[in-house]
PDB file of N, CA and C in Angstrom:
ATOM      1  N   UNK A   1      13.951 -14.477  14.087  1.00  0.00           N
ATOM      2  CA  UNK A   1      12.927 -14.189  15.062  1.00  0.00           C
ATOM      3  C   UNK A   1      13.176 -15.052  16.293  1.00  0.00           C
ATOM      4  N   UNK A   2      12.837 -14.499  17.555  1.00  0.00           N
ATOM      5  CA  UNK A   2      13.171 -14.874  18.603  1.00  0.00           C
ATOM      6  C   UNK A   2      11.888 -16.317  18.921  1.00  0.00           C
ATOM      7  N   UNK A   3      12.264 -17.427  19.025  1.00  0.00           N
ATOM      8  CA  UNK A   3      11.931 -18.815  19.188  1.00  0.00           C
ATOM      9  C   UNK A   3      10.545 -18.837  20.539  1.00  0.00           C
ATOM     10  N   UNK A   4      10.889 -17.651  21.305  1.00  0.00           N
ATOM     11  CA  UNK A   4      10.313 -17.468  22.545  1.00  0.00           C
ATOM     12  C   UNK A   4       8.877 -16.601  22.154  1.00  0.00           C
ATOM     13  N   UNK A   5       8.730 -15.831  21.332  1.00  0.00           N
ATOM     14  CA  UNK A   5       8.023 -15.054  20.652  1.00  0.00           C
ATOM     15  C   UNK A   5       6.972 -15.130  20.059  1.00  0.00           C
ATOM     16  N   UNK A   6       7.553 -16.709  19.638  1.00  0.00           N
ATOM     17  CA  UNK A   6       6.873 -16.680  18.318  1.00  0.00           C
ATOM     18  C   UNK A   6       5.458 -17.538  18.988  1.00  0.00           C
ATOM     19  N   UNK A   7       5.181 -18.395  19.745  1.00  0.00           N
ATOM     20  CA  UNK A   7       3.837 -18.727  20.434  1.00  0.00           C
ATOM     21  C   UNK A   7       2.770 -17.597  21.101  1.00  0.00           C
ATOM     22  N   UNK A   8       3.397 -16.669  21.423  1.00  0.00           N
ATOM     23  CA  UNK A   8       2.636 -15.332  21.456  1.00  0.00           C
ATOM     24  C   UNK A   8       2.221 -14.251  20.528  1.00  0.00           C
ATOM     25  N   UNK A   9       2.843 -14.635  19.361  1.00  0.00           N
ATOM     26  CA  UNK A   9       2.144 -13.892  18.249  1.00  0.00           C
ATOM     27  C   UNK A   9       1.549 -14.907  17.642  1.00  0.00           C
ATOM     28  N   UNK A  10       1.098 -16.211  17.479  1.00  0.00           N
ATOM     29  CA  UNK A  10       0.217 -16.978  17.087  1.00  0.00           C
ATOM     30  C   UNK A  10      -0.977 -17.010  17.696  1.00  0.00           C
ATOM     31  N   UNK A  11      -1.118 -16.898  19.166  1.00  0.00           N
ATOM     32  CA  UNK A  11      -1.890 -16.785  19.898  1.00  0.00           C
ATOM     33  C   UNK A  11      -2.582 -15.636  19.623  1.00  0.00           C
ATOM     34  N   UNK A  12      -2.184 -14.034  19.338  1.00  0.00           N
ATOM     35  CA  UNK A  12      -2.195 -12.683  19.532  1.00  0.00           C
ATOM     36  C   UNK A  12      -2.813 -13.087  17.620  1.00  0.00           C
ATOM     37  N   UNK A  13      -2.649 -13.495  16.772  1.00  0.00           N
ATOM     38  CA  UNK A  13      -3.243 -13.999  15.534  1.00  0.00           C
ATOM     39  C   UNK A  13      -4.564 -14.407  15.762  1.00  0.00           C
ATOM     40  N   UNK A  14      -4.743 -15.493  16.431  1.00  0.00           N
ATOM     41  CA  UNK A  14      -5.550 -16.248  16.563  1.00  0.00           C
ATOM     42  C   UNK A  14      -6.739 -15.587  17.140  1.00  0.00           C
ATOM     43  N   UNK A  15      -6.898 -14.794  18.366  1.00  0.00           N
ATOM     44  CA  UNK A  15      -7.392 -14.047  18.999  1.00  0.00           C
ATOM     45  C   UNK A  15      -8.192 -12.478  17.880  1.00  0.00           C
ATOM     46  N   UNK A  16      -7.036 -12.019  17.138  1.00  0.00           N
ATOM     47  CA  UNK A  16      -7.809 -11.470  15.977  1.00  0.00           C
ATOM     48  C   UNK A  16      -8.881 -12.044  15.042  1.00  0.00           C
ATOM     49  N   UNK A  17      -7.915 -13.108  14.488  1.00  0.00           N
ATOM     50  CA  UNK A  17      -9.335 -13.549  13.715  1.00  0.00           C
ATOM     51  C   UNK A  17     -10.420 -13.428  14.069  1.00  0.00           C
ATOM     52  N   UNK A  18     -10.732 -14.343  15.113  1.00  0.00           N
ATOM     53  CA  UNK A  18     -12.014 -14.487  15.779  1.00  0.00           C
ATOM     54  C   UNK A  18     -12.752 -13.111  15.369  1.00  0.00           C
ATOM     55  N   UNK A  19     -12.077 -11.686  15.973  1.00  0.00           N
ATOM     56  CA  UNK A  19     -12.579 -10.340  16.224  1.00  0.00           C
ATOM     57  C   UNK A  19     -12.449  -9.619  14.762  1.00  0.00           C
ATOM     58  N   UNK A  20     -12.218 -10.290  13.882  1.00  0.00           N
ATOM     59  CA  UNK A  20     -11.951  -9.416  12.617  1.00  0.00           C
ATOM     60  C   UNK A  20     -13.092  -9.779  11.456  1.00  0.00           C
ATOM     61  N   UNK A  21     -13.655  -8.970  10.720  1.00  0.00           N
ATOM     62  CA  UNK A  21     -14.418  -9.058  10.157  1.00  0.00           C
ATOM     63  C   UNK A  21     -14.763  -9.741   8.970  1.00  0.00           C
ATOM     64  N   UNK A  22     -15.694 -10.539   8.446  1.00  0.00           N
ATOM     65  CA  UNK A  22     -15.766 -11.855   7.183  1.00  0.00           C
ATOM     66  C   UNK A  22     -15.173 -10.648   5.817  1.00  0.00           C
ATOM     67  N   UNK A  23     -14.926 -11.492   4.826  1.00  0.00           N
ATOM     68  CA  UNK A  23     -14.635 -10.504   3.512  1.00  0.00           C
ATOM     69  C   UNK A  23     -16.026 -10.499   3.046  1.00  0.00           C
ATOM     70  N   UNK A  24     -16.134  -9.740   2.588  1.00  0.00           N
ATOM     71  CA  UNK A  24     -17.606  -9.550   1.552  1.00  0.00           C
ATOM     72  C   UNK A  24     -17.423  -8.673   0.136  1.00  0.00           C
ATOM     73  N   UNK A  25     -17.872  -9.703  -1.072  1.00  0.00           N
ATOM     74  CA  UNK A  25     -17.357  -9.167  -1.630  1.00  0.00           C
ATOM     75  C   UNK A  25     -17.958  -7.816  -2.376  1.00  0.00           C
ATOM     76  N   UNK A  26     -18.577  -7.367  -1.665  1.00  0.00           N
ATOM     77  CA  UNK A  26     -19.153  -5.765  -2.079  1.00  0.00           C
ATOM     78  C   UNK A  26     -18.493  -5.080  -1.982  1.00  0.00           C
ATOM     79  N   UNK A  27     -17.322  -5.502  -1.113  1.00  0.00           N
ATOM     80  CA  UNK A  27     -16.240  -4.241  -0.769  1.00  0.00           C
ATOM     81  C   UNK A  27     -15.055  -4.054  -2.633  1.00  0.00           C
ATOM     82  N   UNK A  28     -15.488  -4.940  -3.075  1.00  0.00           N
ATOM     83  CA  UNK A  28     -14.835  -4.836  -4.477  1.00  0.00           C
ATOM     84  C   UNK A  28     -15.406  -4.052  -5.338  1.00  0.00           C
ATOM     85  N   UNK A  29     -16.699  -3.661  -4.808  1.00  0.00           N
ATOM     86  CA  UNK A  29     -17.482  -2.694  -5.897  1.00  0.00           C
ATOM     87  C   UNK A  29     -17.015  -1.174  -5.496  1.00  0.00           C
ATOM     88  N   UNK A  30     -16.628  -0.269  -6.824  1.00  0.00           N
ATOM     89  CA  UNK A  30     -16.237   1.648  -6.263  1.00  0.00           C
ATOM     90  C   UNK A  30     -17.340   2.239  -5.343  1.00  0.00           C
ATOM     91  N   UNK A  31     -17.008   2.855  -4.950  1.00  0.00           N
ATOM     92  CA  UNK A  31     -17.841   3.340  -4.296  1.00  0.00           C
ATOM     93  C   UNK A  31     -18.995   4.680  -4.760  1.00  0.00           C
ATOM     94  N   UNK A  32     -20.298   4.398  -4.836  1.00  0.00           N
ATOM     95  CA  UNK A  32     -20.580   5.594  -5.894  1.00  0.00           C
ATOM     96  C   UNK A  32     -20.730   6.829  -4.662  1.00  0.00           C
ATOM     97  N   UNK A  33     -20.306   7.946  -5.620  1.00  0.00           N
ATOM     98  CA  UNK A  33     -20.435   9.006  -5.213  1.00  0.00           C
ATOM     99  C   UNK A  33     -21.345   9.810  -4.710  1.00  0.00           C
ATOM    100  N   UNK A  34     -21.527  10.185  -3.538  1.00  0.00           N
ATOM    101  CA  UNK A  34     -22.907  11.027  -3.056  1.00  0.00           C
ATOM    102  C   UNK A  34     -22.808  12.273  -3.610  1.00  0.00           C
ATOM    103  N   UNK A  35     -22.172  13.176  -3.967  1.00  0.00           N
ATOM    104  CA  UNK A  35     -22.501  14.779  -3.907  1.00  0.00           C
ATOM    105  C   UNK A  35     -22.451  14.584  -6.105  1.00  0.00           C
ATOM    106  N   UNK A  36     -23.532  13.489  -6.221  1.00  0.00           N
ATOM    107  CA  UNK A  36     -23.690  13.706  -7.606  1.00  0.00           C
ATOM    108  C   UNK A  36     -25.071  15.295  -8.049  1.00  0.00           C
ATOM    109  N   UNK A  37     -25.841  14.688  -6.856  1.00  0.00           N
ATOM    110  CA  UNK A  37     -27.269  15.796  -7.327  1.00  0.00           C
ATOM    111  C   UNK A  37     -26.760  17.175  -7.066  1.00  0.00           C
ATOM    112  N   UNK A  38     -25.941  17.637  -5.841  1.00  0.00           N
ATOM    113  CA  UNK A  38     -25.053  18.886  -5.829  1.00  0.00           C
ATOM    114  C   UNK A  38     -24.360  19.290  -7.259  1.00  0.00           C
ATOM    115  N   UNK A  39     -23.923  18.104  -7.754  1.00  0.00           N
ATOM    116  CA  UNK A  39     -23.124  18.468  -8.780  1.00  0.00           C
ATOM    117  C   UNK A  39     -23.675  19.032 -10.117  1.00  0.00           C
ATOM    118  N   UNK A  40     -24.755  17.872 -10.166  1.00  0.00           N
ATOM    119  CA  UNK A  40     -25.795  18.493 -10.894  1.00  0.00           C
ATOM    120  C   UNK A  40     -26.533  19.933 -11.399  1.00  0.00           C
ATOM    121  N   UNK A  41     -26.879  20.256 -10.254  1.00  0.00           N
ATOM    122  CA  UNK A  41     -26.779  21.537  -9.331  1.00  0.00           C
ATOM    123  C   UNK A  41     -26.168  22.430  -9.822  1.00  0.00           C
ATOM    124  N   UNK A  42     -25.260  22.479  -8.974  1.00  0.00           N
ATOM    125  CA  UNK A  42     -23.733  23.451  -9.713  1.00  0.00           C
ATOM    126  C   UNK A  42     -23.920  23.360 -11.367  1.00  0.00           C
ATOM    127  N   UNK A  43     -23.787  22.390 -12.082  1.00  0.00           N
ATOM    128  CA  UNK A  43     -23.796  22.823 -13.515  1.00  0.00           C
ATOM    129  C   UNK A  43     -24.956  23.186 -13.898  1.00  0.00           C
ATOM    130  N   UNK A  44     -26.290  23.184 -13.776  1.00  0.00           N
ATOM    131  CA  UNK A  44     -27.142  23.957 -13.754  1.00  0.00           C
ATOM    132  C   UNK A  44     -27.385  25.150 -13.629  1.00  0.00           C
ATOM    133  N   UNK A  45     -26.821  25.484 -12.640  1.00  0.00           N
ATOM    134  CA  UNK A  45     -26.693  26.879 -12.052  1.00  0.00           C
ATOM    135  C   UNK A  45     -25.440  27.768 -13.102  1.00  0.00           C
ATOM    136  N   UNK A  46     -24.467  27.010 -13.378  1.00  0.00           N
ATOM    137  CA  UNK A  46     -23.095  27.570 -13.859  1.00  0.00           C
ATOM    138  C   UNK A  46     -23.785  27.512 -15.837  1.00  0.00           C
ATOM    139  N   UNK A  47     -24.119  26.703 -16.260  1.00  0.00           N
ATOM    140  CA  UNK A  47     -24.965  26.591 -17.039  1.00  0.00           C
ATOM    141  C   UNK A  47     -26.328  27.830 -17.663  1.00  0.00           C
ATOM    142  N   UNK A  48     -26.830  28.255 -16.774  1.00  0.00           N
ATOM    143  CA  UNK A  48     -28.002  29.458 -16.946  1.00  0.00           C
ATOM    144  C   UNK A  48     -27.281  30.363 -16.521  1.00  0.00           C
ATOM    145  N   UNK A  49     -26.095  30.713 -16.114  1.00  0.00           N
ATOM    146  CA  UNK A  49     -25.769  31.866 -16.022  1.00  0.00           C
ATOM    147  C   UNK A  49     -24.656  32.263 -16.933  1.00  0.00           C
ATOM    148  N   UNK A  50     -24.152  31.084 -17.439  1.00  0.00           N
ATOM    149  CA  UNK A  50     -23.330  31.496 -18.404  1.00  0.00           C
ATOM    150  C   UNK A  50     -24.523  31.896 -19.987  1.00  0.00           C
ATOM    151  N   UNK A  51     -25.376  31.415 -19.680  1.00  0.00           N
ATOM    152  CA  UNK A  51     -26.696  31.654 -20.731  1.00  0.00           C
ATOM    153  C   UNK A  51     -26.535  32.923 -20.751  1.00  0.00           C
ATOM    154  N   UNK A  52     -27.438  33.375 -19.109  1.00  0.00           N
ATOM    155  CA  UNK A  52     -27.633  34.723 -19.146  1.00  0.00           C
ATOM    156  C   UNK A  52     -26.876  35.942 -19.606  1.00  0.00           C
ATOM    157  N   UNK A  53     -25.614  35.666 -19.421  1.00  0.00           N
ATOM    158  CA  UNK A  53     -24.285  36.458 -20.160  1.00  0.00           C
ATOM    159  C   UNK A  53     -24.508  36.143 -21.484  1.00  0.00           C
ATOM    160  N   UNK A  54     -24.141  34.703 -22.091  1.00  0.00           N
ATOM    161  CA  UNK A  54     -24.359  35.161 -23.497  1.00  0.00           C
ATOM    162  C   UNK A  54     -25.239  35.912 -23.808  1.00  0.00           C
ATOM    163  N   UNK A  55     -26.629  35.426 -23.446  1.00  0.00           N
ATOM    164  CA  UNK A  55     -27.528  36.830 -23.777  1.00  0.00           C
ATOM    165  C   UNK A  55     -27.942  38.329 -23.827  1.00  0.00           C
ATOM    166  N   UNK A  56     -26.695  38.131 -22.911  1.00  0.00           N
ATOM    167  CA  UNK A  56     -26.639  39.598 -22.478  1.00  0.00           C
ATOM    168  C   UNK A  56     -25.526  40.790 -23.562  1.00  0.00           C
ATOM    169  N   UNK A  57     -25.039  40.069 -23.833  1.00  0.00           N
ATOM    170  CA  UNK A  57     -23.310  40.340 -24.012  1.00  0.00           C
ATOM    171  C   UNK A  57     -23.593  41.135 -25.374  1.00  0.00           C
ATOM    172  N   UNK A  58     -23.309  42.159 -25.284  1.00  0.00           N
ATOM    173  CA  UNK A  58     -22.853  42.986 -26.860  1.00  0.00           C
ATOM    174  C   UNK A  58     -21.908  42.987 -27.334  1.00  0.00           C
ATOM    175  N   UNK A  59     -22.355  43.009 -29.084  1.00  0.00           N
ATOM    176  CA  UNK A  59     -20.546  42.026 -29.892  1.00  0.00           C
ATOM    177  C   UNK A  59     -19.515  43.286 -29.441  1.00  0.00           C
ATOM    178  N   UNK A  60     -18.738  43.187 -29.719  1.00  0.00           N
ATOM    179  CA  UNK A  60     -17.761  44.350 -29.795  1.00  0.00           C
ATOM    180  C   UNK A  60     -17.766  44.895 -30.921  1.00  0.00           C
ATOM    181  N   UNK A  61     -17.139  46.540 -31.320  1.00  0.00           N
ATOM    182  CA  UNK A  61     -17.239  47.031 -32.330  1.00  0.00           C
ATOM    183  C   UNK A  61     -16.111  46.584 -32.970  1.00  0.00           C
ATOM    184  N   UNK A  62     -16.825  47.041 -34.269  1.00  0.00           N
ATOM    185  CA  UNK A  62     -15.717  46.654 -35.465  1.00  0.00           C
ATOM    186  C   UNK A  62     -14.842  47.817 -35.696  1.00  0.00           C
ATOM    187  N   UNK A  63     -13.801  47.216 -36.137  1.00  0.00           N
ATOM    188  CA  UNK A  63     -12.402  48.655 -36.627  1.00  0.00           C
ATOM    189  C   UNK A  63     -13.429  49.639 -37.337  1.00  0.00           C
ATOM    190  N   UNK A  64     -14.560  49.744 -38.636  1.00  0.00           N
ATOM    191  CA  UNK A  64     -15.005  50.343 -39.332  1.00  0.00           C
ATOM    192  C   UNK A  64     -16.027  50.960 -38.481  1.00  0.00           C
ATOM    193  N   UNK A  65     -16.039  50.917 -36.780  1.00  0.00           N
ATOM    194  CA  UNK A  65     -16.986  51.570 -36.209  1.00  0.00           C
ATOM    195  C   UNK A  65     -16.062  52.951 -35.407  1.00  0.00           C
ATOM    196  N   UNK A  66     -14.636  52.385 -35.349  1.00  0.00           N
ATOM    197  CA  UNK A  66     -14.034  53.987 -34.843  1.00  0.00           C
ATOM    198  C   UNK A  66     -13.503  54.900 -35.553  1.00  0.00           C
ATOM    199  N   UNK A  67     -13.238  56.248 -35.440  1.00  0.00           N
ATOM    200  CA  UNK A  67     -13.330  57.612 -35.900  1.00  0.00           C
ATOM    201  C   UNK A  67     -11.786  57.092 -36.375  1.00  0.00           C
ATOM    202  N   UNK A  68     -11.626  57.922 -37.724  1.00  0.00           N
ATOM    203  CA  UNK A  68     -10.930  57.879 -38.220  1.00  0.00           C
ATOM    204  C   UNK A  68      -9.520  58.039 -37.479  1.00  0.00           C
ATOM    205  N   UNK A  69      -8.159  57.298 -37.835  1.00  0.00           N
ATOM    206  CA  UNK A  69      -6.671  58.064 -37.177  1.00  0.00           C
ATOM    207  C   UNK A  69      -6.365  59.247 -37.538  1.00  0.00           C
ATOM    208  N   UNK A  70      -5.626  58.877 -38.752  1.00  0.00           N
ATOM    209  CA  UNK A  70      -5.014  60.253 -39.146  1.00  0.00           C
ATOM    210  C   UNK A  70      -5.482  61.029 -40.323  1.00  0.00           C
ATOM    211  N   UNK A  71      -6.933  61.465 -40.144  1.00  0.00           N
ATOM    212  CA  UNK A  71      -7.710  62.111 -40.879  1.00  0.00           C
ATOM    213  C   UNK A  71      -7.449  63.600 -40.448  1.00  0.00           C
ATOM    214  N   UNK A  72      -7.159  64.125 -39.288  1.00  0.00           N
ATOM    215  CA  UNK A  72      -7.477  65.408 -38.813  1.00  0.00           C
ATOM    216  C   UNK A  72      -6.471  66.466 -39.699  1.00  0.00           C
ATOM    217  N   UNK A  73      -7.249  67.920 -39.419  1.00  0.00           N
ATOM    218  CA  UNK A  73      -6.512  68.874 -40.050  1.00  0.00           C
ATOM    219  C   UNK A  73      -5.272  68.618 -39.265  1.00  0.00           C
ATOM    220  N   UNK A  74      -4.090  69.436 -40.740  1.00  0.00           N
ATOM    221  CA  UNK A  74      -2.975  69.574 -40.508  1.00  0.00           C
ATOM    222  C   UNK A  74      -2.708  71.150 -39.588  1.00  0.00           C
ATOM    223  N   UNK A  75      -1.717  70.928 -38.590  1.00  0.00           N
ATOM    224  CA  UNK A  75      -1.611  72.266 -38.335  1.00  0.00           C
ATOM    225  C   UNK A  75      -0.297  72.056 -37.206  1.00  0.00           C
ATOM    226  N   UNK A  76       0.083  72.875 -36.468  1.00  0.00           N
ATOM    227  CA  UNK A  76       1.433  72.799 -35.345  1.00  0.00           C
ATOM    228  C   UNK A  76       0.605  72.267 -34.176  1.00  0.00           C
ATOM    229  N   UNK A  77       1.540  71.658 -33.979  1.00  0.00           N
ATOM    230  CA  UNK A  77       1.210  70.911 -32.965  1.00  0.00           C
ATOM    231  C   UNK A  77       1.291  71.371 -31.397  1.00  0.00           C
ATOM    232  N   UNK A  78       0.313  71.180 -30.700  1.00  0.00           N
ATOM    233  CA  UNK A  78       0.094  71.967 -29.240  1.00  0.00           C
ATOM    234  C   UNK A  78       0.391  73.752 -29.426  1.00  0.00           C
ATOM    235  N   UNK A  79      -0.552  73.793 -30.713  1.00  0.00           N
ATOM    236  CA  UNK A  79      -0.814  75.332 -31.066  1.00  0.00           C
ATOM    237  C   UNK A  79      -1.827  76.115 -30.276  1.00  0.00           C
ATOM    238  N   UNK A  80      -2.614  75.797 -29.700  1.00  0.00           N
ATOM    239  CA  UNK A  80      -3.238  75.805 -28.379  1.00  0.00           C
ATOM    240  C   UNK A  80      -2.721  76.229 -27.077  1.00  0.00           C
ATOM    241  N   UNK A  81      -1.443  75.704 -26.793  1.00  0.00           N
ATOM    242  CA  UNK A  81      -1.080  76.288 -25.631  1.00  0.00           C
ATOM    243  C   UNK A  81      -0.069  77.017 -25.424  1.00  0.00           C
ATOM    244  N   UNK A  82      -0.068  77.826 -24.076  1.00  0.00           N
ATOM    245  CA  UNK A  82       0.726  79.063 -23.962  1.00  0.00           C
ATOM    246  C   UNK A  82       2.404  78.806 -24.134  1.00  0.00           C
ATOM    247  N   UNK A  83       3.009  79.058 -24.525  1.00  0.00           N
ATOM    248  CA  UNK A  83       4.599  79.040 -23.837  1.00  0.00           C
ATOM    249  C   UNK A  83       4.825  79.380 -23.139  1.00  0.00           C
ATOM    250  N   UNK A  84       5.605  78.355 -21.737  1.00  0.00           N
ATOM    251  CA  UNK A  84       6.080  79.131 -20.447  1.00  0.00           C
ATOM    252  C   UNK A  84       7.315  78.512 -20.512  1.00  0.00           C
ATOM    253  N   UNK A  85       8.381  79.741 -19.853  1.00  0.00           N
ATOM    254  CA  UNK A  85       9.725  79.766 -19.797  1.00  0.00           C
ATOM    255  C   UNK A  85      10.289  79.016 -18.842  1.00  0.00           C
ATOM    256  N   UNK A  86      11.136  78.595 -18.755  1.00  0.00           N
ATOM    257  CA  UNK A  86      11.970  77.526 -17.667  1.00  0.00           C
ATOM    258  C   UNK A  86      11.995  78.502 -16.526  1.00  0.00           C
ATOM    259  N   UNK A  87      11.759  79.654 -16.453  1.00  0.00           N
ATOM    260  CA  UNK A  87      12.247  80.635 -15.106  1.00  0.00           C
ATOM    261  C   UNK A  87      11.135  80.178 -14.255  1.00  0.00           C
ATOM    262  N   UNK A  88       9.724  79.642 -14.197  1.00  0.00           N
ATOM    263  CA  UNK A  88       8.713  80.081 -13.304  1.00  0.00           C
ATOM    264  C   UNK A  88       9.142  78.931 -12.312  1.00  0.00           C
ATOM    265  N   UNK A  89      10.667  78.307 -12.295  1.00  0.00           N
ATOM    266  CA  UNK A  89      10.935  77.558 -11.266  1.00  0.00           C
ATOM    267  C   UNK A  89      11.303  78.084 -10.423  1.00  0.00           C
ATOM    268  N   UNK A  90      12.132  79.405 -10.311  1.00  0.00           N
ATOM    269  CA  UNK A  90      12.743  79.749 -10.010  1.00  0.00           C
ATOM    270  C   UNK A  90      12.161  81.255  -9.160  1.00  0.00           C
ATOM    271  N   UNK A  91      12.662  81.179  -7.899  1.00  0.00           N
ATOM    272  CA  UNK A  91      12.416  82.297  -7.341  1.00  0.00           C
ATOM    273  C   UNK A  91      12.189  83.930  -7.964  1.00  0.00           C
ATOM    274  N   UNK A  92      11.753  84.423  -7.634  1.00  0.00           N
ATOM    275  CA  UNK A  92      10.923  86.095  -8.757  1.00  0.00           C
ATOM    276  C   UNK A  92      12.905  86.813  -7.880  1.00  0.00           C
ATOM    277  N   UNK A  93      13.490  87.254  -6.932  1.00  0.00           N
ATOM    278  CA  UNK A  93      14.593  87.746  -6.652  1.00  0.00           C
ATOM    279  C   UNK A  93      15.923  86.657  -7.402  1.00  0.00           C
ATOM    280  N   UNK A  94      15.646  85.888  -7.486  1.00  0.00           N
ATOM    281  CA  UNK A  94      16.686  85.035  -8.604  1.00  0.00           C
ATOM    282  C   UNK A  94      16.942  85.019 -10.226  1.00  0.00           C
ATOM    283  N   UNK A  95      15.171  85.562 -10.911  1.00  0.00           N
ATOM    284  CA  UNK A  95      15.387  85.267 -11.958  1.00  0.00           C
ATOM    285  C   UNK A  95      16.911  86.251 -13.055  1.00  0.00           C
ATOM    286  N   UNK A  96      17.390  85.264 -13.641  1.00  0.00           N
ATOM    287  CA  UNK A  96      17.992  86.020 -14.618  1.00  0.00           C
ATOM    288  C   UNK A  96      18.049  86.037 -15.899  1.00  0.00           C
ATOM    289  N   UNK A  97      18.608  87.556 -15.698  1.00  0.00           N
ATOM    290  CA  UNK A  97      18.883  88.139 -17.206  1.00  0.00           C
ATOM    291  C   UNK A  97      19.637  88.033 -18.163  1.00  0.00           C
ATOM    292  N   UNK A  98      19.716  87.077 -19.220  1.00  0.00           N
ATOM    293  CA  UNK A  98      20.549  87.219 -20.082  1.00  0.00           C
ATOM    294  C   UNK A  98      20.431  88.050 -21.194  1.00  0.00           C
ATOM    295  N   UNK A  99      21.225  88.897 -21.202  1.00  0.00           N
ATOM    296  CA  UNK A  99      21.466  90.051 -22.635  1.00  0.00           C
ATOM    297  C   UNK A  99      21.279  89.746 -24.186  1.00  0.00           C
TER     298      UNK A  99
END
């Protein structure tokens, strides 16, 4: 450090102190938290409404409440509907004839 310097940062020290503030030791205590009654709050609120759902809420059904799988009559399958031919893609002057 420069020899020339160094009486001006003692001085520039000295001058702080004076202006700087005592320790106290409260500043060692945490600091308590303000947004406790908000918080409160919030779980209250999050609290009765998760109530209200439980109360609300219907169980789900049981396997022994849906209609049977593979109970139904036997029979062909998509016997119900019409058969249509691969031609109805195809233009009515295009279709052809095989013998």
């Amino acid at each position: 450090m420069n020899d020339d310097l160094k009486p001006l940062f003692e001085r520039q020290r000295e001058l702080e102190c004076d202006s700087a503030p005592r320790w106290n030791p409260r500043w060692l205590e945490a600091p308590r938290p303000q947004h406790a009654p908000v918080m409160r709050w919030a779980l209250a609120a999050l609290a009765v409404t998760f109530g209200t759902f439980w109360l609300l809420h219907e169980p789900a059904p049981s396997v022994a409440d849906f209609p049977p799988l593979l109970d139904s009559p036997s029979g062909e399958l998509f016997a119900d509907l019409t058969p249509i031919s691969s031609d109805f893609l195809l233009p009515t002057h295009l279709t052809i004839q095989i013998p």
